[in-house]
PDB file of N, CA and C in Angstrom:
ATOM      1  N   UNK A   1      13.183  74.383  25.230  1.00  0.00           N
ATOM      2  CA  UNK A   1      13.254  74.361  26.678  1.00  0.00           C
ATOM      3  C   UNK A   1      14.173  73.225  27.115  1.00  0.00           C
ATOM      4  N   UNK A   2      14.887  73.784  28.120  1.00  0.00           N
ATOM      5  CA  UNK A   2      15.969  72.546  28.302  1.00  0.00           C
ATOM      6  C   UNK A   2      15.179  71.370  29.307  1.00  0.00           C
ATOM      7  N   UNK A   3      15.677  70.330  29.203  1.00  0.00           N
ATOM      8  CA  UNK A   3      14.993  68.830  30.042  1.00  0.00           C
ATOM      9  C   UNK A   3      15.211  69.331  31.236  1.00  0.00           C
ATOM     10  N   UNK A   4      15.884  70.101  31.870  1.00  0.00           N
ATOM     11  CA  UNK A   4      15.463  70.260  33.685  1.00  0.00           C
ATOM     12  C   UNK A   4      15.011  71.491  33.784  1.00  0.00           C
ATOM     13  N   UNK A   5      14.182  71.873  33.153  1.00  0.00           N
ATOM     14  CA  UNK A   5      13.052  72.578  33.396  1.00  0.00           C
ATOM     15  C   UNK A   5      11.791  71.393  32.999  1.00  0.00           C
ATOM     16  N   UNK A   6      11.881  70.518  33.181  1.00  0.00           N
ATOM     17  CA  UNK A   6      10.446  70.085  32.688  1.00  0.00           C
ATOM     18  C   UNK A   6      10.977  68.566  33.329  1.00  0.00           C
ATOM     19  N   UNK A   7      11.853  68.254  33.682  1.00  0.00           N
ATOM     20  CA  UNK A   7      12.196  67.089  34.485  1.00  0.00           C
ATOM     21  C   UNK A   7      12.656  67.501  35.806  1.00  0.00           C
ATOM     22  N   UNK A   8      11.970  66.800  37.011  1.00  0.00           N
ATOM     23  CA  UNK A   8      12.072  66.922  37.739  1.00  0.00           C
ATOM     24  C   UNK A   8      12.153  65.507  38.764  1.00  0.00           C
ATOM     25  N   UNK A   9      12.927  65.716  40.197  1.00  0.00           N
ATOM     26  CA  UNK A   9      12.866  64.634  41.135  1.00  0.00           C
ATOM     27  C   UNK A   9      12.601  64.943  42.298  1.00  0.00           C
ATOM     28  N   UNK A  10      11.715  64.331  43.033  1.00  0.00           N
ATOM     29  CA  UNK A  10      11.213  64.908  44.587  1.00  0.00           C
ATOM     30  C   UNK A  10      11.081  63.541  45.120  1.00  0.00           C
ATOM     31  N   UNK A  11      11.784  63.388  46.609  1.00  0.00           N
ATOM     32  CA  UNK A  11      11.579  62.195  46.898  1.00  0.00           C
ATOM     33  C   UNK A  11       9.890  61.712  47.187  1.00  0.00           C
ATOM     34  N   UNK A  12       9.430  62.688  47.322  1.00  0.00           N
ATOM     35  CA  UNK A  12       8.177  62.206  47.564  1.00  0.00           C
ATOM     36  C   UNK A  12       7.335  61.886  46.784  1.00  0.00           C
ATOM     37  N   UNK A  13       7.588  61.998  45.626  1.00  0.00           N
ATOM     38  CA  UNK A  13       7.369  61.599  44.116  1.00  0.00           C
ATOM     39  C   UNK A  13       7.704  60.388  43.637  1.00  0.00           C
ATOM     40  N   UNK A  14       7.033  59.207  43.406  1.00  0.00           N
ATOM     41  CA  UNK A  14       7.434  58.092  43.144  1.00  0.00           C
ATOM     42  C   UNK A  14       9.072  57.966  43.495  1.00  0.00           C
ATOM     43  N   UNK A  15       8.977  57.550  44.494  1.00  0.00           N
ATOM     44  CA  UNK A  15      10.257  57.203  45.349  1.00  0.00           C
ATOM     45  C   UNK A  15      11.584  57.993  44.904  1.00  0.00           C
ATOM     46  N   UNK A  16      11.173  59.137  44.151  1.00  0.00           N
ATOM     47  CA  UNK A  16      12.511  59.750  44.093  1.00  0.00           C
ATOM     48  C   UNK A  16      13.006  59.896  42.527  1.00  0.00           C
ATOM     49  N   UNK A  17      11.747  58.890  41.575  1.00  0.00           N
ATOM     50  CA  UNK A  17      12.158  58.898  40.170  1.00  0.00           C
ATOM     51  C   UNK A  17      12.159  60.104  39.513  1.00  0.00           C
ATOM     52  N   UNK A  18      12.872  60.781  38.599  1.00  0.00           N
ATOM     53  CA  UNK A  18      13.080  61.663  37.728  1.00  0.00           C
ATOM     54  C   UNK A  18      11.094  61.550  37.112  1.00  0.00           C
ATOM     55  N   UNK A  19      10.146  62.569  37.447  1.00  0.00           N
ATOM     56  CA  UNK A  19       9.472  62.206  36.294  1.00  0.00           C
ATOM     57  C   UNK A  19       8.971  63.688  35.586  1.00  0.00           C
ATOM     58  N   UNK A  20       8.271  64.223  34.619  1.00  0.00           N
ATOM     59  CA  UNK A  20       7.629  64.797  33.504  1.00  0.00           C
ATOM     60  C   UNK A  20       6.740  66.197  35.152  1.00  0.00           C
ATOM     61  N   UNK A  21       7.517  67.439  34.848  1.00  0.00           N
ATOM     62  CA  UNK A  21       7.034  68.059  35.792  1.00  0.00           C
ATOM     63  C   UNK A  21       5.188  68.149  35.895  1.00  0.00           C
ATOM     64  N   UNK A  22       5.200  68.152  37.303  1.00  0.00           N
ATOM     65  CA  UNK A  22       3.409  68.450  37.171  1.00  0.00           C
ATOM     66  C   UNK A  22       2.727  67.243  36.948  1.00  0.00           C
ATOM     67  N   UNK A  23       3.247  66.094  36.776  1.00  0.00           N
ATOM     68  CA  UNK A  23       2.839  64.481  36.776  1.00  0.00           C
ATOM     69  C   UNK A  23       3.812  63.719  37.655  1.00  0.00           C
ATOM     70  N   UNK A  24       2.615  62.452  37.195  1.00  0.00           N
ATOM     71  CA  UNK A  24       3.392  61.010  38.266  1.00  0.00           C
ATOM     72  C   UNK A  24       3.883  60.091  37.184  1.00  0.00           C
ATOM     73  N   UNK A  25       3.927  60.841  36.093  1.00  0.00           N
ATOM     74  CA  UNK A  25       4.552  59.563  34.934  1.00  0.00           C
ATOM     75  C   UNK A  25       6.442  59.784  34.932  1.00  0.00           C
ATOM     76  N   UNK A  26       7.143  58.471  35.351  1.00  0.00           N
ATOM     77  CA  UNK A  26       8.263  58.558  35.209  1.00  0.00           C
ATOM     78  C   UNK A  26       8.766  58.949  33.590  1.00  0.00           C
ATOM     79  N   UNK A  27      10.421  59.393  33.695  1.00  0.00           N
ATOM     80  CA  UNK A  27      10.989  58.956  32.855  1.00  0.00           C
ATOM     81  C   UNK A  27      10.934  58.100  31.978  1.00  0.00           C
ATOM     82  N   UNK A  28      11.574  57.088  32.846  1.00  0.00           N
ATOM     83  CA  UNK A  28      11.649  55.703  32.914  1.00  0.00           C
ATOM     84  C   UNK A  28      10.842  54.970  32.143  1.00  0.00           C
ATOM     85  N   UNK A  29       9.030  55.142  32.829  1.00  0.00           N
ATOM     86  CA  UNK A  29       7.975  54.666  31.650  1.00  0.00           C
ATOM     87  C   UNK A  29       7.724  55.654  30.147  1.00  0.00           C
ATOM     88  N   UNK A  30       7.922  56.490  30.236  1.00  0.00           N
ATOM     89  CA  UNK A  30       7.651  57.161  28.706  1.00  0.00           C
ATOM     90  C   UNK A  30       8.863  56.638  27.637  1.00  0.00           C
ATOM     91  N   UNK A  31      10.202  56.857  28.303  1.00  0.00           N
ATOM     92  CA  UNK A  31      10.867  56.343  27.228  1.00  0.00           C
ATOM     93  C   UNK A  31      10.676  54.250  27.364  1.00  0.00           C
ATOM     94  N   UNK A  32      10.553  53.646  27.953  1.00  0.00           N
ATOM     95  CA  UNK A  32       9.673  52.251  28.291  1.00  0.00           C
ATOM     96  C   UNK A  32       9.147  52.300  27.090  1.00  0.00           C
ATOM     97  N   UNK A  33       7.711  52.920  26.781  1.00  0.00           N
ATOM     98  CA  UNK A  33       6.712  53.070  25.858  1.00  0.00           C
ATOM     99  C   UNK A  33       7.258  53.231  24.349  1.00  0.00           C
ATOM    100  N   UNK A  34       8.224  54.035  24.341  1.00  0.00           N
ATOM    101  CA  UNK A  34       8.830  54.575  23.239  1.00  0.00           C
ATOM    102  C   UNK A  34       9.960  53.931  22.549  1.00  0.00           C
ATOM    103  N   UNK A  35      10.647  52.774  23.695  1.00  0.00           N
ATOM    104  CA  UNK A  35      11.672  51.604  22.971  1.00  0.00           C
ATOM    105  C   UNK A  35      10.890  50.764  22.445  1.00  0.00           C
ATOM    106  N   UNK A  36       9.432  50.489  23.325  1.00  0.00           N
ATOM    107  CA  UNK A  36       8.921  49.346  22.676  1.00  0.00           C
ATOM    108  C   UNK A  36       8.416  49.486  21.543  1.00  0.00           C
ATOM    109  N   UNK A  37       8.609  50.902  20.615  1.00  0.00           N
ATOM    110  CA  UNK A  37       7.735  50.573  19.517  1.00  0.00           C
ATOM    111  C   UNK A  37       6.222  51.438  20.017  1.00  0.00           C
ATOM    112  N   UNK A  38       5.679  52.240  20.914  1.00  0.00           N
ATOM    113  CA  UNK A  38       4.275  52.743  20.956  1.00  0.00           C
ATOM    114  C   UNK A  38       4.879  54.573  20.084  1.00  0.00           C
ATOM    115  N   UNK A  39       4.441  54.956  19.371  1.00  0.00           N
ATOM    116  CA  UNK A  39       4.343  56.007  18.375  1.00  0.00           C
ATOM    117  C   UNK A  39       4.185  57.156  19.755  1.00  0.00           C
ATOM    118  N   UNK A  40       4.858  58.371  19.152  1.00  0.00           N
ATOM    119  CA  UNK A  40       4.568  59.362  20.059  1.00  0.00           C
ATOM    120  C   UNK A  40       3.084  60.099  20.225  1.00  0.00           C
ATOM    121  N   UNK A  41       2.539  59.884  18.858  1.00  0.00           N
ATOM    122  CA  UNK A  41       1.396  60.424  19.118  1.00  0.00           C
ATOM    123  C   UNK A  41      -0.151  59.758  19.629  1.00  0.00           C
ATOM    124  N   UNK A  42       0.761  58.529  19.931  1.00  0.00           N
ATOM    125  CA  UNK A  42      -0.461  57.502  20.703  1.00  0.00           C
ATOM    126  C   UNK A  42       0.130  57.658  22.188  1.00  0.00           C
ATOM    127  N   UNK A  43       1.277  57.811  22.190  1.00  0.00           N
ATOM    128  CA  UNK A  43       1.593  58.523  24.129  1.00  0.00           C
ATOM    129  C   UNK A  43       1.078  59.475  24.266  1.00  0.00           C
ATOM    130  N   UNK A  44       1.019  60.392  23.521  1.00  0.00           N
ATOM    131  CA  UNK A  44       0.641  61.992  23.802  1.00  0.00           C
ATOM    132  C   UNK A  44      -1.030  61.774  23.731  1.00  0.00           C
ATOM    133  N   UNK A  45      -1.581  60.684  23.039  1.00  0.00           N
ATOM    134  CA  UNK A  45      -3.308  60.658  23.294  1.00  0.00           C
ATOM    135  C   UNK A  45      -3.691  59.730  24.472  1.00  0.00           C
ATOM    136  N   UNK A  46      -2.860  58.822  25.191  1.00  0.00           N
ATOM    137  CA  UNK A  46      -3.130  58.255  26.080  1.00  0.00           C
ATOM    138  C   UNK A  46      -2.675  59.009  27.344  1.00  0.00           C
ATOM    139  N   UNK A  47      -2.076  59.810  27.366  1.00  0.00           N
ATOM    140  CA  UNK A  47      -1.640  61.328  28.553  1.00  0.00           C
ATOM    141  C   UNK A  47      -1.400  62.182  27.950  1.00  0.00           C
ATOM    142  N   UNK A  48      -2.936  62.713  28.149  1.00  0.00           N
ATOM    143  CA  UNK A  48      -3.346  63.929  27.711  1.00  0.00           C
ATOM    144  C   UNK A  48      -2.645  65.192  28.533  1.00  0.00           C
ATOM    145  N   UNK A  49      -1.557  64.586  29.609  1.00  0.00           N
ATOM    146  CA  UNK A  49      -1.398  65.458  30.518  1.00  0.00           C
ATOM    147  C   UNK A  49       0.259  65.613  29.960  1.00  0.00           C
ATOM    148  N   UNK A  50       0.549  65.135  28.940  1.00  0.00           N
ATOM    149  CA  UNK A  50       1.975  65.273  28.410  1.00  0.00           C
ATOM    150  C   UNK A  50       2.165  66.657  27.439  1.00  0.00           C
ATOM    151  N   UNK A  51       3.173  66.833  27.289  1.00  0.00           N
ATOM    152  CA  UNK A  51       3.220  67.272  25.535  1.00  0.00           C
ATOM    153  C   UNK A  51       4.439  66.950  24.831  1.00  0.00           C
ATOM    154  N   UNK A  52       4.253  67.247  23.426  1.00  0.00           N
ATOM    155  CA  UNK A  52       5.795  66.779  22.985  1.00  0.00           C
ATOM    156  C   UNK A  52       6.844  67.214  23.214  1.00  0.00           C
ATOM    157  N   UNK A  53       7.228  68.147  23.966  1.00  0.00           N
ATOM    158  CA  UNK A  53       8.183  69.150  24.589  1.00  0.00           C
ATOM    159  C   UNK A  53       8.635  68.013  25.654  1.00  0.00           C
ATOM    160  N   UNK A  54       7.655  67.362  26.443  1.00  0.00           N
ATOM    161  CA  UNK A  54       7.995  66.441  27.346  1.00  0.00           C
ATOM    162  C   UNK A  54       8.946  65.499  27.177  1.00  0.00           C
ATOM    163  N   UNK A  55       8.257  64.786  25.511  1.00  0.00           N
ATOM    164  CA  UNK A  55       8.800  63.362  25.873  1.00  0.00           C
ATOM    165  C   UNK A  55      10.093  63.901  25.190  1.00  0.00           C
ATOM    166  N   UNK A  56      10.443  65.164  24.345  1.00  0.00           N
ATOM    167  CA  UNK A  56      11.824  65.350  24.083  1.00  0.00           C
ATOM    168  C   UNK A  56      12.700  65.303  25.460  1.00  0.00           C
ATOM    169  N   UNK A  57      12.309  66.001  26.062  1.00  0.00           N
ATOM    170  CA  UNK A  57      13.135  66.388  27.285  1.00  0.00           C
ATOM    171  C   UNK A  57      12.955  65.049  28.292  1.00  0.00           C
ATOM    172  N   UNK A  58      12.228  63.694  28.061  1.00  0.00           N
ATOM    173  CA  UNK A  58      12.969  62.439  28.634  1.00  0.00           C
ATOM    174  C   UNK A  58      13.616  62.011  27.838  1.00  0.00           C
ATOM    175  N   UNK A  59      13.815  62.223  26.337  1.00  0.00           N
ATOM    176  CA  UNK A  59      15.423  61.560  25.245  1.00  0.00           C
ATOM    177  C   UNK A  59      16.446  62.487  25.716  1.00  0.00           C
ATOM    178  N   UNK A  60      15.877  63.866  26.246  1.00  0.00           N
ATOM    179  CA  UNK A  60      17.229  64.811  26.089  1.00  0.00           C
ATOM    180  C   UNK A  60      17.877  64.291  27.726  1.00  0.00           C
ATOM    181  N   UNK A  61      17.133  64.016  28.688  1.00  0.00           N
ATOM    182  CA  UNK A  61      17.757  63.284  29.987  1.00  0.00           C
ATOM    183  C   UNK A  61      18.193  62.172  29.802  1.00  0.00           C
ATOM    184  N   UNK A  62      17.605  61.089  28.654  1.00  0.00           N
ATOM    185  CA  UNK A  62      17.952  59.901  29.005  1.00  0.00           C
ATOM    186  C   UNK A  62      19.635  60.201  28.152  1.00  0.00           C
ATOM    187  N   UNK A  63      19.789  60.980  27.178  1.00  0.00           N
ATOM    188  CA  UNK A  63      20.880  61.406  26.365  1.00  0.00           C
ATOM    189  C   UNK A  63      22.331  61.825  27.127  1.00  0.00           C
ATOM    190  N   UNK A  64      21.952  62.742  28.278  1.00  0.00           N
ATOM    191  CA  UNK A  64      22.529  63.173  29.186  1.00  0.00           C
ATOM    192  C   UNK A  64      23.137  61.833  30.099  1.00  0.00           C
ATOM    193  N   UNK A  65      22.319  61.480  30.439  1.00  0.00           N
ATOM    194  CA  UNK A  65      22.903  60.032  31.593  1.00  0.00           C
ATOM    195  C   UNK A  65      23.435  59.182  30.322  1.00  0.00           C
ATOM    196  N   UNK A  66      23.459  59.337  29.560  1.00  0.00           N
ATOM    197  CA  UNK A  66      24.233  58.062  28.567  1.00  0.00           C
ATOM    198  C   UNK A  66      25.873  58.859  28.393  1.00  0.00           C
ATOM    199  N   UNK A  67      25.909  60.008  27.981  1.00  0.00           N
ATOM    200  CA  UNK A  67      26.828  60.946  28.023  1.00  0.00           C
ATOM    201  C   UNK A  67      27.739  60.870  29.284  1.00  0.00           C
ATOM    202  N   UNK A  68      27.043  60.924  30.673  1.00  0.00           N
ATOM    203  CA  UNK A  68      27.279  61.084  31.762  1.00  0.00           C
ATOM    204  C   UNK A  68      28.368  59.623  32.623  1.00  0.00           C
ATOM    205  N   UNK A  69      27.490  58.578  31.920  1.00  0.00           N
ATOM    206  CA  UNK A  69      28.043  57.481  31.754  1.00  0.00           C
ATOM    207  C   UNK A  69      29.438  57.123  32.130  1.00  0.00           C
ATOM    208  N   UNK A  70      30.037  56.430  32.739  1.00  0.00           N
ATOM    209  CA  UNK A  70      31.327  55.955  32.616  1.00  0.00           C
ATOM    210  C   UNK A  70      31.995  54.759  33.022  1.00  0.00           C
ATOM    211  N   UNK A  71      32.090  53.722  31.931  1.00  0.00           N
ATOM    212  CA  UNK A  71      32.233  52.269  32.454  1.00  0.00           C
ATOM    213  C   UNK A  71      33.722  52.269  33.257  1.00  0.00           C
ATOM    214  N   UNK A  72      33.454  51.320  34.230  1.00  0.00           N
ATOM    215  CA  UNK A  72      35.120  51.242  35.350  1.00  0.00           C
ATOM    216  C   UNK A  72      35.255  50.122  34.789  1.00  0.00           C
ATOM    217  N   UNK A  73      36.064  49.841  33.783  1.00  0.00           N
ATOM    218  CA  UNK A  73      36.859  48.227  32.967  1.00  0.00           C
ATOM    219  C   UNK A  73      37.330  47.826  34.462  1.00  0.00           C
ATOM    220  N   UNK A  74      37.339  46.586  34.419  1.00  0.00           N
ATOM    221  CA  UNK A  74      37.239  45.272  35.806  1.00  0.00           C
ATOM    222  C   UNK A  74      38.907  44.698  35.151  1.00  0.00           C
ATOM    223  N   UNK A  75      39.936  45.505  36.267  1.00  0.00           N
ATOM    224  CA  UNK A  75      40.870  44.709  35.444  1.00  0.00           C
ATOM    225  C   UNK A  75      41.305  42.835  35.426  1.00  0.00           C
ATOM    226  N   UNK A  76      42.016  42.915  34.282  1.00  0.00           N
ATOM    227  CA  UNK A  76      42.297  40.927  34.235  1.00  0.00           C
ATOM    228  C   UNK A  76      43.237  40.822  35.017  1.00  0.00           C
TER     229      UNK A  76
END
């Protein structure tokens, strides 16, 4: 399943953040959880309201905006 089917943004939704459709958990905090070192299958038992389909599809968004990316060099 592709990440925007299962990622979504509504401003009325935590101010507008991208989060995990059908929840209030951002992006933002799942992959948070997941740089620091917390195992996927201790996210997926502490939100029970996730699945692993999810937290792929916040690497496959956060993958996308890295892709999407484009530094403007500051000329000298």
């Amino acid at each position: 399943m592709a990440w925007s089917e299962l990622i979504v943004v509504n401003p009325d939704v935590l101010a507008g953040k991208p989060v995990i459709r059908g929840t209030r958990l951002s992006v933002e905090f799942i992959l948070e959880l997941l740089a620091a070192g917390q195992p996927e299958a201790e996210v997926l038992h502490n939100y029970p309201g996730i699945t692993h389909e999810d937290i792929l599809a916040c690497l496959s968004y956060a993958s996308y905006l890295a892709h999407e990316y484009k530094a403007n060099p500051i000329p000298a």
